[in-house]
N, C-alpha and C. Protein backbone atom coordinates (compact mmCIF):
# COMPACT_ATOMS: atom_id res chain seq x y z
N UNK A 1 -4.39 4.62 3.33
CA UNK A 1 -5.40 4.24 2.37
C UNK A 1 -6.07 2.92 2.74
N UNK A 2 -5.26 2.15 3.83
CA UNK A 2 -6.00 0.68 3.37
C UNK A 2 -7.65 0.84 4.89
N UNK A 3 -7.77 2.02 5.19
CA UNK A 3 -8.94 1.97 5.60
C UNK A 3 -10.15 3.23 4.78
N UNK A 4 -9.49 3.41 3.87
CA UNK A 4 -10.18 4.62 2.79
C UNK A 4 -10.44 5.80 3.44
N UNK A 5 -9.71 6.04 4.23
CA UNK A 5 -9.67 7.69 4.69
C UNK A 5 -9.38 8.60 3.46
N UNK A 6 -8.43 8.55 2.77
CA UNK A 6 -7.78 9.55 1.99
C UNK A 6 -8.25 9.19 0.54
N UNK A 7 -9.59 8.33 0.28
CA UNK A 7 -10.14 8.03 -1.07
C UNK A 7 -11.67 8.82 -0.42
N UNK A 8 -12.21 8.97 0.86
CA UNK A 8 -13.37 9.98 0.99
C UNK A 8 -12.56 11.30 1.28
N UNK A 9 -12.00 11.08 1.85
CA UNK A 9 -10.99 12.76 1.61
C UNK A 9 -11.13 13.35 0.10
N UNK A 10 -10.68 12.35 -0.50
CA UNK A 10 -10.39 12.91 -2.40
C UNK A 10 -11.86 13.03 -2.84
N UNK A 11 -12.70 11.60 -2.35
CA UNK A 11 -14.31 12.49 -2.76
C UNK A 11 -15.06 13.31 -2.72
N UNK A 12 -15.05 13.71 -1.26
CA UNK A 12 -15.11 15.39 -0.87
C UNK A 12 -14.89 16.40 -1.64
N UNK A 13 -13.93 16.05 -2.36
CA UNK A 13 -13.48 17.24 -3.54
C UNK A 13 -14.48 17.24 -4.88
N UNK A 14 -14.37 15.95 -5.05
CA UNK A 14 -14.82 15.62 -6.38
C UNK A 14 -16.27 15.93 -6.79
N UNK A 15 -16.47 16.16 -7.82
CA UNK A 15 -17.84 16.53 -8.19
C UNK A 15 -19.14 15.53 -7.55
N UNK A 16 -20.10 16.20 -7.44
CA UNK A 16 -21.07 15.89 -7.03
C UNK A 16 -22.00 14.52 -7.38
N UNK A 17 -22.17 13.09 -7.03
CA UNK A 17 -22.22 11.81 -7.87
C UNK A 17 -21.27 10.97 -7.94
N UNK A 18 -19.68 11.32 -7.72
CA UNK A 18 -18.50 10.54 -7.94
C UNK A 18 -18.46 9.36 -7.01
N UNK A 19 -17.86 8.38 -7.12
CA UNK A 19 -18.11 7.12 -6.59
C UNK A 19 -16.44 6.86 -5.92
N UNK A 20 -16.29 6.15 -5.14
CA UNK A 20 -15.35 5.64 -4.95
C UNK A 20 -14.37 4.94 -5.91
N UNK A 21 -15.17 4.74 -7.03
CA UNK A 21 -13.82 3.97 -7.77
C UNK A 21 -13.30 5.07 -8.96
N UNK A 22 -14.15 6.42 -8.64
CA UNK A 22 -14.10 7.64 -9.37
C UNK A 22 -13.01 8.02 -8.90
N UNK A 23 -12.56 8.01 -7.03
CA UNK A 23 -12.24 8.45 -6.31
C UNK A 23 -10.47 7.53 -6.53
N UNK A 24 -10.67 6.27 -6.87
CA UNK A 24 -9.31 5.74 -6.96
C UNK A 24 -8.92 5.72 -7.87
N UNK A 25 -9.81 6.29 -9.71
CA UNK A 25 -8.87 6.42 -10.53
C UNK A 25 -8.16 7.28 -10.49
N UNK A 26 -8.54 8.26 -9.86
CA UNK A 26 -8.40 10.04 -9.91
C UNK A 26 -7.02 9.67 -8.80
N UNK A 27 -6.79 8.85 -7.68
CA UNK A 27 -5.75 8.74 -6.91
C UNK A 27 -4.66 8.11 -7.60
N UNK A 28 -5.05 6.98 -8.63
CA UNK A 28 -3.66 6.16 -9.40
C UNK A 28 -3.31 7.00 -10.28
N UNK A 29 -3.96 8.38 -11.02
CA UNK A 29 -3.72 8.79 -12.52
C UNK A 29 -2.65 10.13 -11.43
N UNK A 30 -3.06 10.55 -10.33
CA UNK A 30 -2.23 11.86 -9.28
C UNK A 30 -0.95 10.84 -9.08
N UNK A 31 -0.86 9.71 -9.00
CA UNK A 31 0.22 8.85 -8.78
C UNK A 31 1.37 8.78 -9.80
N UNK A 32 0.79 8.23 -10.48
CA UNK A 32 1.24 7.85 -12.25
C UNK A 32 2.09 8.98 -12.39
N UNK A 33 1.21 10.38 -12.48
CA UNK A 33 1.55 11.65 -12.90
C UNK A 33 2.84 12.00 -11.96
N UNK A 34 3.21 11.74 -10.83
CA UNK A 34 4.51 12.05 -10.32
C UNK A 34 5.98 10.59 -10.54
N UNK A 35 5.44 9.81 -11.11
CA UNK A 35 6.37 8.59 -11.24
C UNK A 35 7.51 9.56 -12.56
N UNK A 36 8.56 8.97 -12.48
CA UNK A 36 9.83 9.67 -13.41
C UNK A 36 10.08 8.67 -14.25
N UNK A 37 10.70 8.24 -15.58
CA UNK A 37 11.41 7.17 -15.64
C UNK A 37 12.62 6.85 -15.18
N UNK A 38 13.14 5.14 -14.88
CA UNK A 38 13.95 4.56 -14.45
C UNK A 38 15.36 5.04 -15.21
N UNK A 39 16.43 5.30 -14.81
CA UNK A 39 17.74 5.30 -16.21
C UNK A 39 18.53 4.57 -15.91
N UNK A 40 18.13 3.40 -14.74
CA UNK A 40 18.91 2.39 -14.39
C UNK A 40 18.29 1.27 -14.94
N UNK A 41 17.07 1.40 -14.97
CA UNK A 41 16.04 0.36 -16.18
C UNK A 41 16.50 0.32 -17.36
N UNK A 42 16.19 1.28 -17.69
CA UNK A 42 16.31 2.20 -18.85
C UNK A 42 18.07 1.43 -19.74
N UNK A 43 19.32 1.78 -19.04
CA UNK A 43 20.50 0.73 -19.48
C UNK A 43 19.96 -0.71 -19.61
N UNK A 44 19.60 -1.04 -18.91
CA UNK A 44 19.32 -2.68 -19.25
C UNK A 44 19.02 -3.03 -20.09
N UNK A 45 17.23 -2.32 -20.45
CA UNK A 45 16.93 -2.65 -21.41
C UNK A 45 16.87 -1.79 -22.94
N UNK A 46 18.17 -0.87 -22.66
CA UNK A 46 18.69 -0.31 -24.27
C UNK A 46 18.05 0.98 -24.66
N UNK A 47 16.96 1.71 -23.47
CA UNK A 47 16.57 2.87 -23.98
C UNK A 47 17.36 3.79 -23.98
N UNK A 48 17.69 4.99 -25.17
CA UNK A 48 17.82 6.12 -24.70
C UNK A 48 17.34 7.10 -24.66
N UNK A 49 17.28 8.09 -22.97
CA UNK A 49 17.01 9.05 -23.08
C UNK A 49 17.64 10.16 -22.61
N UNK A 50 18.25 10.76 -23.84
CA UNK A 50 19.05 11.92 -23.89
C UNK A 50 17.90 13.22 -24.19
């Protein structure tokens, strides 16, 4: 990414007009969307998820 190959890669896809920073929300929200929560965090600070 840090020469934006794979943010015009993702624009290519994207609808017709989309901008590059169209192109990196659409890459942080595909990101976000595979992150899990922590359950080693999660003890520390008292969540549970059962």
């Amino acid at each position: 990414m840090r020469d934006g190959l794979g943010l015009r890669m993702l624009l290519a896809k994207m609808p017709h007009g989309a901008s590059l920073d169209d192109a990196r929300g659409l890459r942080k929200r595909i990101l976000q969307r595979g992150r899990r929560p922590s359950r080693i965090l999660d003890a520390a600070y008292g969540a549970d998820r059962d």
